[in-house]
PDB file of N, CA and C in Angstrom:
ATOM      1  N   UNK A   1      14.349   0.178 -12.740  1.00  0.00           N
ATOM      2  CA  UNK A   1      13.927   0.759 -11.484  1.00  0.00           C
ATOM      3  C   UNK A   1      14.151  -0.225 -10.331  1.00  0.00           C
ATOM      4  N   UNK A   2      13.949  -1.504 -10.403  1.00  0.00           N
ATOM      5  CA  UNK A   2      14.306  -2.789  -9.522  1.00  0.00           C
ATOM      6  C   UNK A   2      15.511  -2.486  -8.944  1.00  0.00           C
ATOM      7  N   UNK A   3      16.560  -2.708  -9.873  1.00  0.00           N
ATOM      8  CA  UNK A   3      17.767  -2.634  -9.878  1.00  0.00           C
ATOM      9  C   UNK A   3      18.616  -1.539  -8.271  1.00  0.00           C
ATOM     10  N   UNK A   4      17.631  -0.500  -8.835  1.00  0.00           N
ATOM     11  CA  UNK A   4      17.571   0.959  -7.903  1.00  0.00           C
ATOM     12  C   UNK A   4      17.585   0.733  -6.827  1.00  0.00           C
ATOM     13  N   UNK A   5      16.345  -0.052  -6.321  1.00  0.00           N
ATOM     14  CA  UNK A   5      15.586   0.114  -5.083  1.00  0.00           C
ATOM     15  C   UNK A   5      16.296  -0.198  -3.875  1.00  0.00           C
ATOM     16  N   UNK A   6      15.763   0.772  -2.695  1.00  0.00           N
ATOM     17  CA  UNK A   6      16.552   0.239  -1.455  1.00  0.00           C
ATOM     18  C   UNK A   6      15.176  -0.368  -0.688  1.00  0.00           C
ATOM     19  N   UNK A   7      14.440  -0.995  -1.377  1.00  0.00           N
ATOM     20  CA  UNK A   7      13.052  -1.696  -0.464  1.00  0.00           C
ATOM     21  C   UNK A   7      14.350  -2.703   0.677  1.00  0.00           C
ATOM     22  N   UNK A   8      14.981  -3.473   0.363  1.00  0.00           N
ATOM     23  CA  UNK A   8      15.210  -4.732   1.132  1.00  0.00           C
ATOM     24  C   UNK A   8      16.434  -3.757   2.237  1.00  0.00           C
ATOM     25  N   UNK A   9      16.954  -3.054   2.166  1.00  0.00           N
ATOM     26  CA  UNK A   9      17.928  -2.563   2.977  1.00  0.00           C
ATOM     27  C   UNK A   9      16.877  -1.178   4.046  1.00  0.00           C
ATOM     28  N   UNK A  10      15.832  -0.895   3.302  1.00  0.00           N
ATOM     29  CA  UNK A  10      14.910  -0.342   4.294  1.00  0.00           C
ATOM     30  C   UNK A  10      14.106  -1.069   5.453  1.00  0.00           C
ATOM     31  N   UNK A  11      13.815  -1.864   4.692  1.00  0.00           N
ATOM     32  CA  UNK A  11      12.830  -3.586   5.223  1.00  0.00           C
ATOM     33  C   UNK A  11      13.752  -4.101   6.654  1.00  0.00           C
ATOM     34  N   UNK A  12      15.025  -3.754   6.304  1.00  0.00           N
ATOM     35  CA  UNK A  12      15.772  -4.516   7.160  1.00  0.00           C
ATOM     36  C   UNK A  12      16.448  -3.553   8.471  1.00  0.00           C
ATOM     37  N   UNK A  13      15.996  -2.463   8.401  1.00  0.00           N
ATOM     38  CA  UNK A  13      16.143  -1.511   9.410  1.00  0.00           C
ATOM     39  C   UNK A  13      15.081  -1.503  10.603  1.00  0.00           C
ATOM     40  N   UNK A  14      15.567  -1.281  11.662  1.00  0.00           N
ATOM     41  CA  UNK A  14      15.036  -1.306  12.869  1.00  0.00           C
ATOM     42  C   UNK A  14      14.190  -0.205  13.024  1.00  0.00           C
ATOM     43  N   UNK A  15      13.969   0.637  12.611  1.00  0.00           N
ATOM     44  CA  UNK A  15      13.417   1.640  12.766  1.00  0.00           C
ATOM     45  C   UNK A  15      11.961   1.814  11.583  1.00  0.00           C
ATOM     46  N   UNK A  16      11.086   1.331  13.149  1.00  0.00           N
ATOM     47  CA  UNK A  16       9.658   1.276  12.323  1.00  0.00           C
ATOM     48  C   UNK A  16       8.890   2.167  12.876  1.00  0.00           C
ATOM     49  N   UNK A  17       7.531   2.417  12.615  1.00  0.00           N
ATOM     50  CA  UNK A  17       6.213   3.519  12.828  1.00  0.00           C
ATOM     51  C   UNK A  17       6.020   2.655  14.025  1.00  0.00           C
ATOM     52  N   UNK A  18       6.046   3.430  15.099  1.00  0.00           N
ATOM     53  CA  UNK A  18       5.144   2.987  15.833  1.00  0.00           C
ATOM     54  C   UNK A  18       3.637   2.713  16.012  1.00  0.00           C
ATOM     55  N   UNK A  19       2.889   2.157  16.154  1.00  0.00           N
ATOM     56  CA  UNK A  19       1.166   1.830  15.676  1.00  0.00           C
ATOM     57  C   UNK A  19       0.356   3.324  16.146  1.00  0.00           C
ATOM     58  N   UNK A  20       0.786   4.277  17.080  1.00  0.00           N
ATOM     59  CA  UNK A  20       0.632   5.155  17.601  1.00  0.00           C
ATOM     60  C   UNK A  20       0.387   6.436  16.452  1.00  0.00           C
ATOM     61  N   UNK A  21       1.553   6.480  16.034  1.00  0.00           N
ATOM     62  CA  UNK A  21       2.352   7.190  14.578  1.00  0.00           C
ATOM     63  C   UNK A  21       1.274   7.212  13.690  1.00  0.00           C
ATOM     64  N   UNK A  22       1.057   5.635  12.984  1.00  0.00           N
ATOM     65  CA  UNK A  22       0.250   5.498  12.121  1.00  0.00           C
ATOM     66  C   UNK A  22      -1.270   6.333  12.806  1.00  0.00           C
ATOM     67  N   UNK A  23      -1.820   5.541  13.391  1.00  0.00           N
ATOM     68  CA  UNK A  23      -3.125   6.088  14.068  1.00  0.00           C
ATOM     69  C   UNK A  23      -3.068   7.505  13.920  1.00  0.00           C
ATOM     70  N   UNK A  24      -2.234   8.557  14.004  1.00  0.00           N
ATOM     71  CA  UNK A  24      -2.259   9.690  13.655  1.00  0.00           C
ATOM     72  C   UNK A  24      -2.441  10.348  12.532  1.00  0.00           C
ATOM     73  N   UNK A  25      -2.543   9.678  11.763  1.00  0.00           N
ATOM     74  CA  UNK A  25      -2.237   9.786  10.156  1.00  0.00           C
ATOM     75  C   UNK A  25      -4.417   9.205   9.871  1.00  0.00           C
ATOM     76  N   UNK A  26      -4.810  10.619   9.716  1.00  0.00           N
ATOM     77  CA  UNK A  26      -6.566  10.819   9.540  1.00  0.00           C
ATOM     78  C   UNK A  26      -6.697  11.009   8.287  1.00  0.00           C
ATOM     79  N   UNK A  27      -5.630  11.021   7.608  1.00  0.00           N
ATOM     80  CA  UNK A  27      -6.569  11.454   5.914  1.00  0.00           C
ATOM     81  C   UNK A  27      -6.761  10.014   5.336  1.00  0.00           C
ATOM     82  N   UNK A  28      -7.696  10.488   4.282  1.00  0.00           N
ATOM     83  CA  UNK A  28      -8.182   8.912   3.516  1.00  0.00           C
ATOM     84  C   UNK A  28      -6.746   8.071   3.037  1.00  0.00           C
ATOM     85  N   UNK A  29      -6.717   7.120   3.136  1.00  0.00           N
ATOM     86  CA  UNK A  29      -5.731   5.954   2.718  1.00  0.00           C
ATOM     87  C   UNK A  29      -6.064   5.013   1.858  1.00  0.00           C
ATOM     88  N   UNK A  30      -5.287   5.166   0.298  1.00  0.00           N
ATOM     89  CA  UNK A  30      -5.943   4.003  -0.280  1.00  0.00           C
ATOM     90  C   UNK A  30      -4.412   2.610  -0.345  1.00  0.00           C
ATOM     91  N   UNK A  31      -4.673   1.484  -0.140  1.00  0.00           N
ATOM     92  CA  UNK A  31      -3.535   0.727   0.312  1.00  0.00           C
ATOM     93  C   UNK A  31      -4.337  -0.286  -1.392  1.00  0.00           C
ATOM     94  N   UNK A  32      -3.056  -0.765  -2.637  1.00  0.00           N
ATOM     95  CA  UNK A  32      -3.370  -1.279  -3.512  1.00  0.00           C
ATOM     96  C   UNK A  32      -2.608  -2.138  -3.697  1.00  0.00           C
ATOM     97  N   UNK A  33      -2.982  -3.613  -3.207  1.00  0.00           N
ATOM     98  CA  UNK A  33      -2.125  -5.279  -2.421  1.00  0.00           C
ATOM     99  C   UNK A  33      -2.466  -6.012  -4.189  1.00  0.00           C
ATOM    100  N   UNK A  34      -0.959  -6.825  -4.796  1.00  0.00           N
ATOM    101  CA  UNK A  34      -1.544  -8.069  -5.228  1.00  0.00           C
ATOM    102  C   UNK A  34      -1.724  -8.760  -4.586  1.00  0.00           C
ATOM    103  N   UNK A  35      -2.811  -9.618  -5.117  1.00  0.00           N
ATOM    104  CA  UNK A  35      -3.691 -10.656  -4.632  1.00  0.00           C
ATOM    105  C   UNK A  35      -2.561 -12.030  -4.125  1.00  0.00           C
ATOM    106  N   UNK A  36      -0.999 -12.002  -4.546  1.00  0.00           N
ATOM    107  CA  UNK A  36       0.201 -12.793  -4.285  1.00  0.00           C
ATOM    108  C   UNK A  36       1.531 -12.246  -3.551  1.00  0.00           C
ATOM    109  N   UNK A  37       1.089 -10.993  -2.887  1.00  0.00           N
ATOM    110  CA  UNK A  37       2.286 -10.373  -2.633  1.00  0.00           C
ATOM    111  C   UNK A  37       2.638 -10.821  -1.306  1.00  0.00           C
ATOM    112  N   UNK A  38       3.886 -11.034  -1.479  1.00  0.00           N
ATOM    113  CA  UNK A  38       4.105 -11.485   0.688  1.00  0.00           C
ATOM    114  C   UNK A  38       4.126 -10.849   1.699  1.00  0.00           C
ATOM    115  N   UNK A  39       3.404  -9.701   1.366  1.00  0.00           N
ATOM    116  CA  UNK A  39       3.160  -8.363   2.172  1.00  0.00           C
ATOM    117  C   UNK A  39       1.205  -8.077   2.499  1.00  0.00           C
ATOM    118  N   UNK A  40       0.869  -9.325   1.961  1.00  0.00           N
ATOM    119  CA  UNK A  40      -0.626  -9.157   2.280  1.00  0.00           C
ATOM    120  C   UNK A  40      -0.685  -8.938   4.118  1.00  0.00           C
ATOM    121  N   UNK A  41       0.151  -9.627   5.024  1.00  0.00           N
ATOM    122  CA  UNK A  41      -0.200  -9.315   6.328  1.00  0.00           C
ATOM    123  C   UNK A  41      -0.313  -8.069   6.929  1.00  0.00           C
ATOM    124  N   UNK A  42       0.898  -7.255   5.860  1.00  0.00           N
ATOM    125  CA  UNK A  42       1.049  -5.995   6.519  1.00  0.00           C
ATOM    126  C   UNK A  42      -0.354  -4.931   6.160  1.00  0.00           C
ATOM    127  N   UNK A  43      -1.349  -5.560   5.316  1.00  0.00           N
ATOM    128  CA  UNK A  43      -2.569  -5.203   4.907  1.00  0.00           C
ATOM    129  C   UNK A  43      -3.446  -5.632   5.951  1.00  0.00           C
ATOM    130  N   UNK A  44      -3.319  -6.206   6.775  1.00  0.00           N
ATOM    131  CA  UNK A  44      -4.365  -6.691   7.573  1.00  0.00           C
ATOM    132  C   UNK A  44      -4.079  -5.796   8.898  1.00  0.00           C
ATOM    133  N   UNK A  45      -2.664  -5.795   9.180  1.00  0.00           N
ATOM    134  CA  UNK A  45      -2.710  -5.008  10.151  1.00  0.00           C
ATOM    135  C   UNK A  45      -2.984  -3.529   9.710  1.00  0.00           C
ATOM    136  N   UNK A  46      -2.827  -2.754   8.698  1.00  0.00           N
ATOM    137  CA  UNK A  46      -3.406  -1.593   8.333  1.00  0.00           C
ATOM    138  C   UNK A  46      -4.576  -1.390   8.670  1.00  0.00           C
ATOM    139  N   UNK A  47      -5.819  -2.345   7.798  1.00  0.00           N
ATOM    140  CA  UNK A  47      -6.696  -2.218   8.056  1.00  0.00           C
ATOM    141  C   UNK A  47      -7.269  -1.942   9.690  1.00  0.00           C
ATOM    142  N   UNK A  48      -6.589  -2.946  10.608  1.00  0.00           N
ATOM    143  CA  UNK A  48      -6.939  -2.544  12.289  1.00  0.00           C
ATOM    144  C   UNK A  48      -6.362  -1.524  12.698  1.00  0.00           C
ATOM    145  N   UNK A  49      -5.598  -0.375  11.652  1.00  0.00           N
ATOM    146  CA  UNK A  49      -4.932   0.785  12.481  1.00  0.00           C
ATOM    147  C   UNK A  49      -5.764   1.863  11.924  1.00  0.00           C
ATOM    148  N   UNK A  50      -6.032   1.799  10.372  1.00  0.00           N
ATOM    149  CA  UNK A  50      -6.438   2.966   9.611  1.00  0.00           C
ATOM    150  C   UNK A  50      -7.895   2.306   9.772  1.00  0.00           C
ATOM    151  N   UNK A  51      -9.276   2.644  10.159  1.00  0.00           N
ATOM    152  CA  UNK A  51     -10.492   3.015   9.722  1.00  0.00           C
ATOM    153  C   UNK A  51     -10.855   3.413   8.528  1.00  0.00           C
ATOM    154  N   UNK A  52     -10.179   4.895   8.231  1.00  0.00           N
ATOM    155  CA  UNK A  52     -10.315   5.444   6.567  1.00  0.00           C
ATOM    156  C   UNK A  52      -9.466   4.585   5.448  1.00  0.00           C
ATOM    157  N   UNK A  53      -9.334   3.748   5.655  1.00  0.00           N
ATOM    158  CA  UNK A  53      -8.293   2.571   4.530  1.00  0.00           C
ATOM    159  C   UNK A  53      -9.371   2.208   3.844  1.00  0.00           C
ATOM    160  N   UNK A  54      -9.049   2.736   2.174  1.00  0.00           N
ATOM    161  CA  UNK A  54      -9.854   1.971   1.176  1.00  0.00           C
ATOM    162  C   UNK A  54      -8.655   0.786   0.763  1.00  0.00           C
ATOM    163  N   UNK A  55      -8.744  -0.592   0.747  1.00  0.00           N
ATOM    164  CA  UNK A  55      -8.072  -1.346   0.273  1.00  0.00           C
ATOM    165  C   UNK A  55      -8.365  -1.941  -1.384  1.00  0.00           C
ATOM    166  N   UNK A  56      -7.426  -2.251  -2.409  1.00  0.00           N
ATOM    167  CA  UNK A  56      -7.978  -2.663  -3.655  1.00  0.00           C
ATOM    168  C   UNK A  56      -7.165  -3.982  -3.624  1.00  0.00           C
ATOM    169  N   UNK A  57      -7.863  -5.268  -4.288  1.00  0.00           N
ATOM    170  CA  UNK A  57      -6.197  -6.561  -4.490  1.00  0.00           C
ATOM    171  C   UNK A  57      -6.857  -6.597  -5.475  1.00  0.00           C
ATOM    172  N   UNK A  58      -5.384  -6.294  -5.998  1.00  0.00           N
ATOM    173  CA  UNK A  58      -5.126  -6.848  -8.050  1.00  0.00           C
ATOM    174  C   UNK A  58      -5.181  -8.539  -8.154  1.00  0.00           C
ATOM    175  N   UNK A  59      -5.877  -8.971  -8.734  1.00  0.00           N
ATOM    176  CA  UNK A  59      -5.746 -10.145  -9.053  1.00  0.00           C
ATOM    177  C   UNK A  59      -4.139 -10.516  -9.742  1.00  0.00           C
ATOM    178  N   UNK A  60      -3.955 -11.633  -9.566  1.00  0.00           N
ATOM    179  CA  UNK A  60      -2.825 -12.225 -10.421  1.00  0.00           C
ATOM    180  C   UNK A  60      -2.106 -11.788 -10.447  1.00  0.00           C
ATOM    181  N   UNK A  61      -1.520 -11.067  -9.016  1.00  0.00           N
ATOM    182  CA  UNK A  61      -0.382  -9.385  -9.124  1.00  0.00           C
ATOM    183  C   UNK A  61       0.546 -10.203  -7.696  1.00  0.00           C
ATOM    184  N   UNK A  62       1.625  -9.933  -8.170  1.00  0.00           N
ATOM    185  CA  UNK A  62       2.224  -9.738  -6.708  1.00  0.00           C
ATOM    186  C   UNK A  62       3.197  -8.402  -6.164  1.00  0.00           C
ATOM    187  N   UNK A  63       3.807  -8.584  -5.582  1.00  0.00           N
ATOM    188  CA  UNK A  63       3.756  -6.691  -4.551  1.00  0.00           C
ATOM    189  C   UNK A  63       4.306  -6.082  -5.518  1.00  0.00           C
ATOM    190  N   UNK A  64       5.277  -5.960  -6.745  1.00  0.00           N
ATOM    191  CA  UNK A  64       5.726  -5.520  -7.670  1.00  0.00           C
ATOM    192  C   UNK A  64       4.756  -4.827  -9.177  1.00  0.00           C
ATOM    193  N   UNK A  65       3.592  -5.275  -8.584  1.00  0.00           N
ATOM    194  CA  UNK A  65       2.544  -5.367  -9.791  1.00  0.00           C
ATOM    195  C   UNK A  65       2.959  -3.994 -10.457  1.00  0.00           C
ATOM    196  N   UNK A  66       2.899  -2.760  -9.880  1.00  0.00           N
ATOM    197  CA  UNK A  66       2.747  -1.215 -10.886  1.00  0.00           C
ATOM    198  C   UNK A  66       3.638  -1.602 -11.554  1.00  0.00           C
ATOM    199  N   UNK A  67       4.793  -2.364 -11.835  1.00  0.00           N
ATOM    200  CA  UNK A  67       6.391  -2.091 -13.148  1.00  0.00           C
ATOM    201  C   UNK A  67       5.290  -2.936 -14.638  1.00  0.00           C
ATOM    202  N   UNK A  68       4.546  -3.873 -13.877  1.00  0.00           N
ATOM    203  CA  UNK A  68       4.101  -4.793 -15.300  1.00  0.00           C
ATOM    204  C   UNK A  68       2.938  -4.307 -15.584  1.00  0.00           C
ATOM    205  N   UNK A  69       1.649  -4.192 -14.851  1.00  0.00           N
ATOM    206  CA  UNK A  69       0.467  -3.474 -14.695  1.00  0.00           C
ATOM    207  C   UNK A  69       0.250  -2.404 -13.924  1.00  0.00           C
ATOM    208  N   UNK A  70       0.985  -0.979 -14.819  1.00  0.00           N
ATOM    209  CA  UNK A  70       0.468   0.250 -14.284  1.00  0.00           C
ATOM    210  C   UNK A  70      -0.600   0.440 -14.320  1.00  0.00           C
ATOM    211  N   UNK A  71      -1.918   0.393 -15.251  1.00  0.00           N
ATOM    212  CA  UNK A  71      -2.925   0.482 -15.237  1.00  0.00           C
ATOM    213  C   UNK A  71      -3.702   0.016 -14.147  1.00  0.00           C
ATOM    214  N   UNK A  72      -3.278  -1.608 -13.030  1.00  0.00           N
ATOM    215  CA  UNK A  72      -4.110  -2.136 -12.104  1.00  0.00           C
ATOM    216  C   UNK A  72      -3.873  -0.638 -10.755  1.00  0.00           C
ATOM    217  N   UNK A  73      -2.704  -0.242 -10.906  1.00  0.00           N
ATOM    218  CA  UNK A  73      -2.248   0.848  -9.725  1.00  0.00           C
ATOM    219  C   UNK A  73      -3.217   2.180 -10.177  1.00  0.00           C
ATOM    220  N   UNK A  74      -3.050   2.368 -11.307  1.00  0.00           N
ATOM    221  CA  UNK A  74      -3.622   3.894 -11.568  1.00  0.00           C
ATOM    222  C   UNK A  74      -5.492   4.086 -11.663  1.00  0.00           C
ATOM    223  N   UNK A  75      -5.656   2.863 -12.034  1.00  0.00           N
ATOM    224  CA  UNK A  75      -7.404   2.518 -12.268  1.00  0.00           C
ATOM    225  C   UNK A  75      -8.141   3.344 -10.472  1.00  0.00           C
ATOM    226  N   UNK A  76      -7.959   2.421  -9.864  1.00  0.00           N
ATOM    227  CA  UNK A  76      -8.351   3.020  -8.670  1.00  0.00           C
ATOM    228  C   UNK A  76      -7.631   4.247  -7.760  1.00  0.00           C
ATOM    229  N   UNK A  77      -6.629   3.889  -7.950  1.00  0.00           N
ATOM    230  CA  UNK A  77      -5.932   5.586  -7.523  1.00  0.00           C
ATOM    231  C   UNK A  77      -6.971   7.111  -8.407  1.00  0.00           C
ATOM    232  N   UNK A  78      -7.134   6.322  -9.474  1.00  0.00           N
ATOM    233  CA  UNK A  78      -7.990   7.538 -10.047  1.00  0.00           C
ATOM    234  C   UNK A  78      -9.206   7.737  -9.454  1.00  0.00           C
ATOM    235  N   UNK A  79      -9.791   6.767  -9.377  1.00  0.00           N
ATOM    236  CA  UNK A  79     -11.417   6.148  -8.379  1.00  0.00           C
ATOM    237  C   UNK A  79     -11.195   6.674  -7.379  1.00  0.00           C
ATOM    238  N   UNK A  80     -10.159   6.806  -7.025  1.00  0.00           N
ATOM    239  CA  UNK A  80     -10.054   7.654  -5.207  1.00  0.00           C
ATOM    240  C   UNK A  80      -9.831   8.745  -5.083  1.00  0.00           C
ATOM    241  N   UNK A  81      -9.485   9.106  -5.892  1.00  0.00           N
ATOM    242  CA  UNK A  81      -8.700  10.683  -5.690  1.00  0.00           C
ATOM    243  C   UNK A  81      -9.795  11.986  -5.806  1.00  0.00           C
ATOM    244  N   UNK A  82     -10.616  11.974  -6.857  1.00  0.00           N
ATOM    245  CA  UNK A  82     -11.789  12.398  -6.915  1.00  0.00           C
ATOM    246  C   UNK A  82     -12.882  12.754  -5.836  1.00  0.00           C
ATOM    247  N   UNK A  83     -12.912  10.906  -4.919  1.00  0.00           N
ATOM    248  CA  UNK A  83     -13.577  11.451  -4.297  1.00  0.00           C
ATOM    249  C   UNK A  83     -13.233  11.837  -2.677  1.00  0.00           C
ATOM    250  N   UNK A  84     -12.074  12.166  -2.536  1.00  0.00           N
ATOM    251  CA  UNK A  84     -11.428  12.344  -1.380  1.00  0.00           C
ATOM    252  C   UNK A  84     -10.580  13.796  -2.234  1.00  0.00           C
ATOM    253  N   UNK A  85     -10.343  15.216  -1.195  1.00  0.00           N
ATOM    254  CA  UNK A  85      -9.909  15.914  -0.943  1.00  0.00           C
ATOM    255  C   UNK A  85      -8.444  15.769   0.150  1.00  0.00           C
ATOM    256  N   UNK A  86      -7.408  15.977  -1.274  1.00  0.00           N
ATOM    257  CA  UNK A  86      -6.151  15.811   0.236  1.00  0.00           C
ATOM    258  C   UNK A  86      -5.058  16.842  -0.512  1.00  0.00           C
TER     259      UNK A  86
END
């Protein structure tokens, strides 16, 4: 699935959400960070856009964590889903 991915050729496009965009976006949000990923900043600024952001950090995970530990991704995705209607 690595192999696949267009993360770094997306990453590298000019064309982002404006903070506006996001702010529009009212349903519950759950955002699930390893605790090593180099994308923790983009978690911080979430948090100051989304209010409804439940955040989870996997220990000992970095941003790739669901390929090795599906279970750290699905544990709380399950925890959330239940209690949010979407």
């Amino acid at each position: 699935m690595l192999e696949k991915t267009t993360a770094i050729a997306d990453l590298s496009q000019e064309t982002q959400l404006a903070v506006e965009q996001l702010q529009a976006i009212t349903c519950p949000v759950l955002a699930v960070y390893g605790d090593r990923s180099q994308t923790l900043p983009t978690l911080q600024g979430l948090e100051r856009t989304w209010p409804n952001l439940t955040k989870v950090i996997v220990a000992n995970a970095g941003h790739f964590f669901p390929s090795s530990q599906p279970v750290a991704l699905l544990t709380p995705l399950l925890e959330f889903l239940p209690r949010h209607e979407v």
